[in-house]
C-alpha atoms as a PDB file:
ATOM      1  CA  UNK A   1      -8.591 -21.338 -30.568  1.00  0.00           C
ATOM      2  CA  UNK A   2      -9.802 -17.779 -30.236  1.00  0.00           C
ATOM      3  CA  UNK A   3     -12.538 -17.247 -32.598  1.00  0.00           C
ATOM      4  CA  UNK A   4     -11.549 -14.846 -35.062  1.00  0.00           C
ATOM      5  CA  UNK A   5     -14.674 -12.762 -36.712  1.00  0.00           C
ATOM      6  CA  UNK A   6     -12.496 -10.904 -39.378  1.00  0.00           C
ATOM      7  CA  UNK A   7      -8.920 -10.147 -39.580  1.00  0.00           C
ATOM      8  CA  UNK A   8      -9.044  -6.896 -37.587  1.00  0.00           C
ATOM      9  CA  UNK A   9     -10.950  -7.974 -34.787  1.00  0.00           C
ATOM     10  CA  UNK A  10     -10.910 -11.008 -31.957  1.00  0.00           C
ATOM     11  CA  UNK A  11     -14.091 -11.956 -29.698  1.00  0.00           C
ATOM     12  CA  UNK A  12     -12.931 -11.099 -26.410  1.00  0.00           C
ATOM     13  CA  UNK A  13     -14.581 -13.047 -24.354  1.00  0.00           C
ATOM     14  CA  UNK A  14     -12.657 -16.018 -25.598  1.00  0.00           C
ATOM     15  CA  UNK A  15      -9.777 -14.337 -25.631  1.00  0.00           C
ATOM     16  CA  UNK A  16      -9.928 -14.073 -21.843  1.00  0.00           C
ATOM     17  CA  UNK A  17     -10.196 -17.732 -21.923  1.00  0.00           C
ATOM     18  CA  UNK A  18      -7.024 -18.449 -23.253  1.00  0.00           C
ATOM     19  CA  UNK A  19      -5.501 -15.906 -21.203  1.00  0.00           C
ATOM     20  CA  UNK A  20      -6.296 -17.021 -18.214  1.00  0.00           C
ATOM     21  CA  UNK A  21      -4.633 -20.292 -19.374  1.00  0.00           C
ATOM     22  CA  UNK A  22      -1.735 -18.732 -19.974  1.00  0.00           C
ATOM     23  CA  UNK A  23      -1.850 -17.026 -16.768  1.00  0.00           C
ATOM     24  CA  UNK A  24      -2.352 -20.610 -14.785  1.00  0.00           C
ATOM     25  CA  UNK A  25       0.769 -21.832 -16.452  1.00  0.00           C
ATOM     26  CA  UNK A  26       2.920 -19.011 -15.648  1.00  0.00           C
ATOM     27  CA  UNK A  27       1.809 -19.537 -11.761  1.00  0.00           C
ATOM     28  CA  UNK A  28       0.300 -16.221 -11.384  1.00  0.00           C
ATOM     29  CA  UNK A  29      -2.573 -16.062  -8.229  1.00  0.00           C
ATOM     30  CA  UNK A  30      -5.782 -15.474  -9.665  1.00  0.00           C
ATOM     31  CA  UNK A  31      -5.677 -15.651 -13.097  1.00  0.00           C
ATOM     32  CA  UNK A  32      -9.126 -15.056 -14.605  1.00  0.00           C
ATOM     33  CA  UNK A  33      -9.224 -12.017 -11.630  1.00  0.00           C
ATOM     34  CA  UNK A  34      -5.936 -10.494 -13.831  1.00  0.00           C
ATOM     35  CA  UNK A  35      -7.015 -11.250 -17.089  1.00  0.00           C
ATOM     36  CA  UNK A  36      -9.829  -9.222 -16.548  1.00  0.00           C
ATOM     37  CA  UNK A  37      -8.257  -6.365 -15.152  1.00  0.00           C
ATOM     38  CA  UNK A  38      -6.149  -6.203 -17.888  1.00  0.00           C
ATOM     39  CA  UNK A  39      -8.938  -6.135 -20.440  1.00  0.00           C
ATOM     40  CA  UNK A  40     -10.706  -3.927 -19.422  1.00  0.00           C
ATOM     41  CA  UNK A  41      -7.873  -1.509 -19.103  1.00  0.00           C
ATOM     42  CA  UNK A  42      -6.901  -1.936 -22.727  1.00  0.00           C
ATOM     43  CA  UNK A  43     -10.694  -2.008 -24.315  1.00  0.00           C
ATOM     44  CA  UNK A  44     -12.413   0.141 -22.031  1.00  0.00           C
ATOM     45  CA  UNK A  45     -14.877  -2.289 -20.797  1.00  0.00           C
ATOM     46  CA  UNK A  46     -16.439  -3.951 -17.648  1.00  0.00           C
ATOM     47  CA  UNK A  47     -17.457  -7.423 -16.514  1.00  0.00           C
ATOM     48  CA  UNK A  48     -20.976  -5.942 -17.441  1.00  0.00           C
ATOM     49  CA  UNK A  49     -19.995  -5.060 -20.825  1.00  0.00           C
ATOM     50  CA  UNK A  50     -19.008  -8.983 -21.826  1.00  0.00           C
ATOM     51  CA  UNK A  51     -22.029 -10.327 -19.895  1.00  0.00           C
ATOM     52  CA  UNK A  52     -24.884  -7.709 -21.822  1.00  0.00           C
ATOM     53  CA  UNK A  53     -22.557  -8.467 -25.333  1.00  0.00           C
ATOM     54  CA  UNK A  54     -20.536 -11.813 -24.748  1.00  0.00           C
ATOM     55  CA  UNK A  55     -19.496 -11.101 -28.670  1.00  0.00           C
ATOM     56  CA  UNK A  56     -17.770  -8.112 -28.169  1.00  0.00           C
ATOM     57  CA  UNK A  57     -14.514  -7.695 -30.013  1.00  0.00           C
ATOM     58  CA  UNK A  58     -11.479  -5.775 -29.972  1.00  0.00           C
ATOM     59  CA  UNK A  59      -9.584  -3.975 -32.753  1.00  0.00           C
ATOM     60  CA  UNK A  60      -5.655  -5.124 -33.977  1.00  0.00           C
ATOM     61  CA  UNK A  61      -4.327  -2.039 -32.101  1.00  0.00           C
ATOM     62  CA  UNK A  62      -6.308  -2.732 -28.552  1.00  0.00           C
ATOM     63  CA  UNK A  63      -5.038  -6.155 -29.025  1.00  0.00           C
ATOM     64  CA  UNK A  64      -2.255  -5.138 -29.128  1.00  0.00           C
ATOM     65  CA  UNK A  65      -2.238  -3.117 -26.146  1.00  0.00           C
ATOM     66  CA  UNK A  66      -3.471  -6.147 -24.071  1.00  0.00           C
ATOM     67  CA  UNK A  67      -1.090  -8.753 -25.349  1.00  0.00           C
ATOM     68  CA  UNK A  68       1.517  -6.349 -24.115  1.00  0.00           C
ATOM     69  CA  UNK A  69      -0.040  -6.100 -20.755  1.00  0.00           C
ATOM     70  CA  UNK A  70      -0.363  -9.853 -20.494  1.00  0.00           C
ATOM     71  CA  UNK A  71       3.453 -10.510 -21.461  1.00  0.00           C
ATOM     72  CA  UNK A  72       4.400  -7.799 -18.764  1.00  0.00           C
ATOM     73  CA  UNK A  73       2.299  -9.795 -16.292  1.00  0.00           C
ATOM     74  CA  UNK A  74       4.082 -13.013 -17.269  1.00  0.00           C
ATOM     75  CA  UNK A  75       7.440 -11.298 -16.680  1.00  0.00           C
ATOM     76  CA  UNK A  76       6.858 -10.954 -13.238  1.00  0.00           C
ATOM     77  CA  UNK A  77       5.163  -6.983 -13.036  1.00  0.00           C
ATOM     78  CA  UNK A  78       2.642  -6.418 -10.299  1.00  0.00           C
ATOM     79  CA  UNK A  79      -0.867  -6.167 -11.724  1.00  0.00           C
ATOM     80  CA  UNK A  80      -1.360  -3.167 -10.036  1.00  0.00           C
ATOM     81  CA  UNK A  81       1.406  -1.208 -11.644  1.00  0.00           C
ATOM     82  CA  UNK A  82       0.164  -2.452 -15.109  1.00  0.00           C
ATOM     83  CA  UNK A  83      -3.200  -1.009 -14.002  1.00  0.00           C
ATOM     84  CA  UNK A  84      -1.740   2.528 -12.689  1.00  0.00           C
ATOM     85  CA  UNK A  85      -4.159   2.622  -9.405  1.00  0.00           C
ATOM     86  CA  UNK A  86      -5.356   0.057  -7.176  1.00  0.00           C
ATOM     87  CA  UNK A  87      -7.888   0.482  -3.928  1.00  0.00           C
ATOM     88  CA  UNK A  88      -7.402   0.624  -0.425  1.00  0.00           C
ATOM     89  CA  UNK A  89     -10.100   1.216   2.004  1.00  0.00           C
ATOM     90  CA  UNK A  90     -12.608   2.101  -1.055  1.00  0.00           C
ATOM     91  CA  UNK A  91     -10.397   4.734  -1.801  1.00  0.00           C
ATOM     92  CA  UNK A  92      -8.227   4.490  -4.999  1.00  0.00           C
ATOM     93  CA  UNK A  93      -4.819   5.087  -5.228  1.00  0.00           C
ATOM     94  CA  UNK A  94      -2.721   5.644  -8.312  1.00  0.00           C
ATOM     95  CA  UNK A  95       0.594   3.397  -7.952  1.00  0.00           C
ATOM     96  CA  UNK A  96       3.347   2.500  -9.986  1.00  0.00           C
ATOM     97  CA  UNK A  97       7.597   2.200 -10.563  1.00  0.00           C
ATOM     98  CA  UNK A  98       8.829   3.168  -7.340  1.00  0.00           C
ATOM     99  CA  UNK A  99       5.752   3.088  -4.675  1.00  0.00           C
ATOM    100  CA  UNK A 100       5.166   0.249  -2.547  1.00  0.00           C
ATOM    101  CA  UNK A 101       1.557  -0.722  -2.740  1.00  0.00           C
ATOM    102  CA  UNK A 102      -1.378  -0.706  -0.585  1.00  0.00           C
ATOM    103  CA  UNK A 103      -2.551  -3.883   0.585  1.00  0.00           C
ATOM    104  CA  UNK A 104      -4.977  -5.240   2.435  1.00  0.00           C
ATOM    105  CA  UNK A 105      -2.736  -5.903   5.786  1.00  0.00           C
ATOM    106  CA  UNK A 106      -1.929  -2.326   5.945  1.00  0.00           C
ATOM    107  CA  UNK A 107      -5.857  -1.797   6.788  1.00  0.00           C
ATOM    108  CA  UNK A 108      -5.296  -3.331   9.756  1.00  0.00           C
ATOM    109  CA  UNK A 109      -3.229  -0.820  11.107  1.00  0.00           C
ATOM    110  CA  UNK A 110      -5.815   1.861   9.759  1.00  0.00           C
ATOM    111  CA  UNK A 111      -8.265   0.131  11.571  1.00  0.00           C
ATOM    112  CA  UNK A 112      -6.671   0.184  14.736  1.00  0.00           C
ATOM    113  CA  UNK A 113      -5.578   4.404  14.182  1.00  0.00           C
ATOM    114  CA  UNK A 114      -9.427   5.168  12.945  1.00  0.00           C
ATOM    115  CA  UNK A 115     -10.729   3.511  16.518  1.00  0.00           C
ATOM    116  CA  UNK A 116      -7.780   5.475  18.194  1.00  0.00           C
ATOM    117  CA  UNK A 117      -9.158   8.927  17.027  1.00  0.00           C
ATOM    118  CA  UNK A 118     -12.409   8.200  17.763  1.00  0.00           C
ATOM    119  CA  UNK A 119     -11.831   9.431  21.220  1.00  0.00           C
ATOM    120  CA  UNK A 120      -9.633  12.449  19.670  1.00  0.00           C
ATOM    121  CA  UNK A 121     -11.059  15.078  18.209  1.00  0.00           C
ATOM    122  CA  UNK A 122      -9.932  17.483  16.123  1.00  0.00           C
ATOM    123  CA  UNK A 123      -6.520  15.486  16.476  1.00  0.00           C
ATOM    124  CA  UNK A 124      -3.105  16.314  15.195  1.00  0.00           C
ATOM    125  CA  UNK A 125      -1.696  12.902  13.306  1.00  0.00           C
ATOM    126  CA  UNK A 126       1.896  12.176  11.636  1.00  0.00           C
ATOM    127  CA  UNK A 127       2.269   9.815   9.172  1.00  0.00           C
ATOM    128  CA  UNK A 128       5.960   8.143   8.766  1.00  0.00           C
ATOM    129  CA  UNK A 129       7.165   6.999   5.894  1.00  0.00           C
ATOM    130  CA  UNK A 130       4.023   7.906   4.114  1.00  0.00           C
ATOM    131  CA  UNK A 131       4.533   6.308   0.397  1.00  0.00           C
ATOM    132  CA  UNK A 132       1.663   6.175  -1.927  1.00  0.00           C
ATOM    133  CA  UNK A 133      -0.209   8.284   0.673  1.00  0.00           C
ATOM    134  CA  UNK A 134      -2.930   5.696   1.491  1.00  0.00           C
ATOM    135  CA  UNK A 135      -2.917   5.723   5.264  1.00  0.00           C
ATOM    136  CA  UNK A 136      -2.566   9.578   5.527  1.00  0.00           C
ATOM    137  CA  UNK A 137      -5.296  10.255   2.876  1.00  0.00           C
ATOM    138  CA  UNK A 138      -7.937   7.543   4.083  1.00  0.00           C
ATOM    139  CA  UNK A 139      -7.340   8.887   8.140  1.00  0.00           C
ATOM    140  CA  UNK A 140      -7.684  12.363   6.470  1.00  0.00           C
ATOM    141  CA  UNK A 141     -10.929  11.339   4.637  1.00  0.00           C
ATOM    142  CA  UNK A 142     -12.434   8.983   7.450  1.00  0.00           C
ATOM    143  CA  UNK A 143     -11.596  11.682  10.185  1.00  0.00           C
ATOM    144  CA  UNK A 144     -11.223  15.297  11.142  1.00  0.00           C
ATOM    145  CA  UNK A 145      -8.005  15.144  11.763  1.00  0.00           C
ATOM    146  CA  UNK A 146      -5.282  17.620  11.016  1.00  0.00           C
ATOM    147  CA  UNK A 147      -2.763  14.780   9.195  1.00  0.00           C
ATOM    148  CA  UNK A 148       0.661  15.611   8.123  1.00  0.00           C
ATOM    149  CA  UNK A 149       3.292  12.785   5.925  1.00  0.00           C
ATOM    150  CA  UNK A 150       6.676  12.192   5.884  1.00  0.00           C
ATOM    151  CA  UNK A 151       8.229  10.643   2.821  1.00  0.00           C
ATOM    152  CA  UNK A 152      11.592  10.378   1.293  1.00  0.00           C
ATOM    153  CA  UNK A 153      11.334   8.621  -1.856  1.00  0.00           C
ATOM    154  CA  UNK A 154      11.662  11.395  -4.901  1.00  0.00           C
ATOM    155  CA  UNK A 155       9.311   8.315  -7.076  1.00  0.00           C
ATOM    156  CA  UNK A 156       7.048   8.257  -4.648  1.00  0.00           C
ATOM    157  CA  UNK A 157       6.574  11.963  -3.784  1.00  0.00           C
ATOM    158  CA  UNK A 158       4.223  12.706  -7.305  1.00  0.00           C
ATOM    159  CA  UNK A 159       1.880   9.809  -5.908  1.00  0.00           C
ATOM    160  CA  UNK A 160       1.445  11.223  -2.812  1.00  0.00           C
ATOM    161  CA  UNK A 161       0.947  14.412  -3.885  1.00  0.00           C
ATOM    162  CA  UNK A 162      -1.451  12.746  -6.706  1.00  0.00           C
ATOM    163  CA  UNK A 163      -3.150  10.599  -4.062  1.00  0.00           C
ATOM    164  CA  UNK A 164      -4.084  13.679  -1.953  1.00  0.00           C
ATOM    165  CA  UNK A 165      -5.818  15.514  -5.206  1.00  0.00           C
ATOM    166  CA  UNK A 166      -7.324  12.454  -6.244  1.00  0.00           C
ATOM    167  CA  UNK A 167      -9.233  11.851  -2.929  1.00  0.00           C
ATOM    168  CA  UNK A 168      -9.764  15.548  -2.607  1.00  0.00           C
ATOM    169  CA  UNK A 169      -8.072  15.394   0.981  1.00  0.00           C
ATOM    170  CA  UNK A 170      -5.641  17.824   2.841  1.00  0.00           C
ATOM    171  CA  UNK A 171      -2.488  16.457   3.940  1.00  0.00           C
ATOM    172  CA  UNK A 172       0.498  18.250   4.714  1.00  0.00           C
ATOM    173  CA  UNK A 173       3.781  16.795   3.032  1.00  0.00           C
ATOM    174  CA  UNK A 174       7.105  17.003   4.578  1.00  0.00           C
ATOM    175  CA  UNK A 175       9.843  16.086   1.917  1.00  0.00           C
ATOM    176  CA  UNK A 176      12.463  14.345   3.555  1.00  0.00           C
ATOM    177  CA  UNK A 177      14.066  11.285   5.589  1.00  0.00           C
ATOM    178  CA  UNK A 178      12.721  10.134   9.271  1.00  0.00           C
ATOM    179  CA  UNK A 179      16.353   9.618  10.010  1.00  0.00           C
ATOM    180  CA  UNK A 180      16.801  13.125   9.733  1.00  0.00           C
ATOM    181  CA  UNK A 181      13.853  15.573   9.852  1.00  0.00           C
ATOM    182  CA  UNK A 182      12.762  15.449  13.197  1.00  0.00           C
ATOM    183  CA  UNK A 183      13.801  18.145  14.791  1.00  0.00           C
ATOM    184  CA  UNK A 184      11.858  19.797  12.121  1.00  0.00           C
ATOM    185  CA  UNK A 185       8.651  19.173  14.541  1.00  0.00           C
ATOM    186  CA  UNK A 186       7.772  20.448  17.358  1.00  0.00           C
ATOM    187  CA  UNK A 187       7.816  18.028  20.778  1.00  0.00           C
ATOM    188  CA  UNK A 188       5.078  16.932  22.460  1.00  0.00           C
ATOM    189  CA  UNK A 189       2.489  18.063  19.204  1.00  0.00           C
ATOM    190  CA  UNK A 190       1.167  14.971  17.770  1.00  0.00           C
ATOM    191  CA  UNK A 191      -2.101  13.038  18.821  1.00  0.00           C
ATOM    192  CA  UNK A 192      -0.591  10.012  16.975  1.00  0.00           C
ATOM    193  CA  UNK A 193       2.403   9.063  15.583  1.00  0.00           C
ATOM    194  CA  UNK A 194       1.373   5.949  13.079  1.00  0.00           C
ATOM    195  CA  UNK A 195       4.075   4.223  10.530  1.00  0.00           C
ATOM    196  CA  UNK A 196       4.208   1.173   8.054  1.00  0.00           C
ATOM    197  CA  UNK A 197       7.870   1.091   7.666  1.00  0.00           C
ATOM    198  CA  UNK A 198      10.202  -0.855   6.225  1.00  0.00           C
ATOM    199  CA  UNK A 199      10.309  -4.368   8.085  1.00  0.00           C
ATOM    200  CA  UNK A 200      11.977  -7.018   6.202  1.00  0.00           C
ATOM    201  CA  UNK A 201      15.195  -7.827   6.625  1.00  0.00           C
ATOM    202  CA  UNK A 202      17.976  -7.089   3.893  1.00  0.00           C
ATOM    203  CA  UNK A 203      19.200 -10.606   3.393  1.00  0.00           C
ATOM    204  CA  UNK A 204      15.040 -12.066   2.542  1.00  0.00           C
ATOM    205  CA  UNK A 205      14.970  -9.142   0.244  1.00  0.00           C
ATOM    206  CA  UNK A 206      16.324 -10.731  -3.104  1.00  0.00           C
ATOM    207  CA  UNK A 207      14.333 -14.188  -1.602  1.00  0.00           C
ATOM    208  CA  UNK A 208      10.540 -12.318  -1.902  1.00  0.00           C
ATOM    209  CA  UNK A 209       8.152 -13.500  -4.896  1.00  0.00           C
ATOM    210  CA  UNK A 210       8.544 -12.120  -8.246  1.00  0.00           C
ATOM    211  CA  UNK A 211       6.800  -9.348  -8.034  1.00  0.00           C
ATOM    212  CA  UNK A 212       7.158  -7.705  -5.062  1.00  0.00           C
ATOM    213  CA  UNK A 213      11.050  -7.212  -6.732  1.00  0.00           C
ATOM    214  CA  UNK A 214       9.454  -4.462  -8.615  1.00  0.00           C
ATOM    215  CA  UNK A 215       8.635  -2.485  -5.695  1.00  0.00           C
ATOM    216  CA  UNK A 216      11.222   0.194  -4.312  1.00  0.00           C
ATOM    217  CA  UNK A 217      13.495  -1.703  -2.035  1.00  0.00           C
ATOM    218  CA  UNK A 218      14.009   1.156   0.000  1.00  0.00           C
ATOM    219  CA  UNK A 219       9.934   0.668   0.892  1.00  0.00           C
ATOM    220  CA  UNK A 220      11.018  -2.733   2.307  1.00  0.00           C
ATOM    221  CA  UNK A 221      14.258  -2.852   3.430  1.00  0.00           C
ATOM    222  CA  UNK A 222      14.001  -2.519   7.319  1.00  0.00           C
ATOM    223  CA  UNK A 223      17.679  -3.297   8.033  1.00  0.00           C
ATOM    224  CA  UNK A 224      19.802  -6.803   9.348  1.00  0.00           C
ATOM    225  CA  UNK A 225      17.534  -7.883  11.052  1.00  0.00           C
ATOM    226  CA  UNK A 226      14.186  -5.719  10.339  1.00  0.00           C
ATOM    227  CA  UNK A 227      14.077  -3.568  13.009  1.00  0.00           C
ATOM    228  CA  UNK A 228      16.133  -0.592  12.302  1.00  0.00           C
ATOM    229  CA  UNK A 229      12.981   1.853  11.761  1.00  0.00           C
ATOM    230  CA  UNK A 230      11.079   0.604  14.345  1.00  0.00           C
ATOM    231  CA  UNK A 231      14.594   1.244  17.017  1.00  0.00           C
ATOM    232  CA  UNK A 232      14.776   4.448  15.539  1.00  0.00           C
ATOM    233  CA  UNK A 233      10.687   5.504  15.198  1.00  0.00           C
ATOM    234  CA  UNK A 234      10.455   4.886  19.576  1.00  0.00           C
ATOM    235  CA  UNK A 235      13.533   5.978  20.620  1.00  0.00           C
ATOM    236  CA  UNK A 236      13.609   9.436  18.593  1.00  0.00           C
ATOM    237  CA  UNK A 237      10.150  10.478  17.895  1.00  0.00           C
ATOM    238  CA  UNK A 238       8.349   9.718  20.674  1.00  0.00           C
ATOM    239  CA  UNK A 239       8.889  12.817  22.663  1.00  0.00           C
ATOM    240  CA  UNK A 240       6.909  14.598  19.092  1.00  0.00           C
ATOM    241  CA  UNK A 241       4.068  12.727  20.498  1.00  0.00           C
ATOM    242  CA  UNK A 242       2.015  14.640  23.342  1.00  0.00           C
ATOM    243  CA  UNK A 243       1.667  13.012  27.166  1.00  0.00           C
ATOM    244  CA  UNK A 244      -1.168  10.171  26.263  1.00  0.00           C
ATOM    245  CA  UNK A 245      -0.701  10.147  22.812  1.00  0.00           C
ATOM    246  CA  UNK A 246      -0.297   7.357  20.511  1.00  0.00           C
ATOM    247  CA  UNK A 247       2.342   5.326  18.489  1.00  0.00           C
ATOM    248  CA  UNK A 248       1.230   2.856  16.240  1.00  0.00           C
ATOM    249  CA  UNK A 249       2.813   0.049  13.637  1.00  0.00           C
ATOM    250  CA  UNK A 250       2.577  -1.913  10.689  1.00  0.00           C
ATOM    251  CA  UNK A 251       4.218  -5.424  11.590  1.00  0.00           C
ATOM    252  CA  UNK A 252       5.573  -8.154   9.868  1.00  0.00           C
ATOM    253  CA  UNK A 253       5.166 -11.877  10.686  1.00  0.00           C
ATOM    254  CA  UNK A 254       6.881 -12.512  14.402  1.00  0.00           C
ATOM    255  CA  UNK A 255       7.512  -9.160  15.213  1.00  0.00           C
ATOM    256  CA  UNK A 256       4.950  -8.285  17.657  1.00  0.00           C
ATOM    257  CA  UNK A 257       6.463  -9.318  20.630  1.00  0.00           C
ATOM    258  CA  UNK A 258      10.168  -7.078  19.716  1.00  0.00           C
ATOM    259  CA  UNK A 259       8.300  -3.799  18.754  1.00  0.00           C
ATOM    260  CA  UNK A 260       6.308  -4.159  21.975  1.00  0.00           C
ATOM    261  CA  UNK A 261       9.660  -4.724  23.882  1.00  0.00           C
ATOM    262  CA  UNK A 262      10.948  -1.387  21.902  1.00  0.00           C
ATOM    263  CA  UNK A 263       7.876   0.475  23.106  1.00  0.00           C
ATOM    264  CA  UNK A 264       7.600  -0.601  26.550  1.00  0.00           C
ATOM    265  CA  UNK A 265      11.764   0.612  27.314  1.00  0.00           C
ATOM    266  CA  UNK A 266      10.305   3.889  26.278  1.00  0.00           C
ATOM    267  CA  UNK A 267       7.486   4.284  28.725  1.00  0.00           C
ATOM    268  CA  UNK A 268       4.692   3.139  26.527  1.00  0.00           C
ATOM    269  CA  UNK A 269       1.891   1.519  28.563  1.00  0.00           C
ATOM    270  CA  UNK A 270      -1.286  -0.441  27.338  1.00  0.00           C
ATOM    271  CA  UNK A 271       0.439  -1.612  23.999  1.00  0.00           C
ATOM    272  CA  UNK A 272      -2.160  -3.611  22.275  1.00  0.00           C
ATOM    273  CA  UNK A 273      -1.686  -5.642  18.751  1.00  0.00           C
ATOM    274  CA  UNK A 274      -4.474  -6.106  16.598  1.00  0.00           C
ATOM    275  CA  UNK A 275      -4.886  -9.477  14.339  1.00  0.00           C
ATOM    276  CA  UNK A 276      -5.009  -9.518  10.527  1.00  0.00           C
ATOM    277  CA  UNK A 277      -7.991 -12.567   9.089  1.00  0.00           C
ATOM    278  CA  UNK A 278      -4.546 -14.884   9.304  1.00  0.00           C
ATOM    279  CA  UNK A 279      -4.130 -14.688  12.867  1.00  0.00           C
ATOM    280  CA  UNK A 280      -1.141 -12.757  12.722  1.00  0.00           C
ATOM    281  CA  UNK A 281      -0.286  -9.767  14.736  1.00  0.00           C
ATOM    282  CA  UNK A 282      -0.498  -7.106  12.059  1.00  0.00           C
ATOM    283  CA  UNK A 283      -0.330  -3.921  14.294  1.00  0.00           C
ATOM    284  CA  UNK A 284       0.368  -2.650  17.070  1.00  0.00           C
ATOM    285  CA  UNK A 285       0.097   0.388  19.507  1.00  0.00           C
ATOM    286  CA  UNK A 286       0.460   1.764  22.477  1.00  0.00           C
ATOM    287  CA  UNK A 287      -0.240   5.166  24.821  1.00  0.00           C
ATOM    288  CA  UNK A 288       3.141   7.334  25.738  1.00  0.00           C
ATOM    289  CA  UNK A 289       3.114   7.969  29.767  1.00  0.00           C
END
């Protein structure tokens, strides 16, 4: 039972208890991780804050603001849409309805473009299907690059434009589809051409855990059988990419050995993947002749 101190207030600390319970039961990864998230977006507090006072309480109203976190958790909502930002490469991020979010595989790929411009100065990078922003803003904060994105979504447009002001970066945003906007670009101007598109197929869509059915299906959707960005990505904006410069991919499970295939019918040489802490090819990319 949570210890009740009067009837307007409830010690949190044990409060967090029982939510985590509640959490465990409802299958949900992690659950003393999310139950603290979610306090200490409704009272205003840290870990530190229950440690130096492990009597704190919380009014009826803040109560109520967490119990209605918690019961959106247990429906199924990503944690990080409850909390309205989440962090990718120790940069944060706000996210929400209708942005896919950063996660740790996509750092992988970042990785693999940040070692790529080491050898470019002063380079000229495109971001495809750019979303929240996070690759675009952490290359532009991590580099000198001159970085440019590419999204289509009109729910995730205000979070990339967000993202960019938040991080105090300079990215330049093209509004508009990679299907159709690239003769809007100039051939043979880009350093790198980098991309986390959509790669699962349509019919393990509606078969994905619970939460990731919040996120924008166009953010996920990659076609029949997965591919259809990455067929369209080599084939029609490669020639945007200058004579040695770079394409690079997010991947899902398996497809390393396709998108290389893809790449190396266009010319690509010394296509490389690089390995997420799973063992699975995460990325890959490779040098236009």
């Amino acid at each position: 039972m949570v210890r009740i101190l009067s009837k307007m207030v409830v010690v949190i600390k044990e409060l967090l208890k029982k939510t985590k319970d509640k959490f465990d039961k409802a299958g949900i990864d992690n659950p003393a991780f999310n139950s603290l998230c979610l306090a200490e977006k409704a009272f205003k507090i840290t870990q530190k804050d229950l440690i130096i006072n492990p009597d704190l309480t919380a009014s009826d109203d803040k109560l109520a603001e967490f119990e209605a976190l918690v019961n959106r958790r247990i429906g199924g909502e990503p944690l990080q849409y409850l909390l309205g930002e989440w962090e990718f490469y120790g940069y944060k991020f706000k996210v929400g309805e209708g942005v896919l979010i950063p996660r740790d595989d996509t750092e992988v790929l970042l990785r693999a473009c940040l070692d790529i411009l080491k050898t470019k100065p002063k380079a000229k990078v495109l971001d495809l299907c750019s979303g929240s922003g996070a690759l675009a803003v952490a290359i532009a904060k991590e580099t000198s690059a001159e970085v440019y994105a590419v999204e289509k979504s009109e729910k995730a447009l205000p979070y990339l434009y967000e993202n960019i002001k938040l991080n105090n970066t300079k990215v330049n945003v093209i509004e508009g589809d990679i299907f159709e906007c690239c003769e809007k670009f100039e051939d043979g101007d880009f350093d790198l051409i980098l991309s986390n598109p959509p790669y699962i197929k349509s019919s393990e869509i509606s078969t994905l855990q619970k939460e990731v059915g919040f996120e924008p299906r166009m953010a996920l959707d990659g076609g029949e059988d997965g591919y259809d960005f990455y067929r369209f990505i080599v084939k029609d904006w490669s020639r945007k990419l200058k004579s040695g410069g770079t394409l690079a991919f997010e991947l899902g499970e398996g497809q390393y050995e396709p998108v290389k295939a893809l790449m190396k019918a266009e010319e690509y040489k010394n296509i490389e993947g690089k390995l997420d802490f799973g063992g699975i090819h995460r990325a890959v990319y490779g040098t236009l002749s």
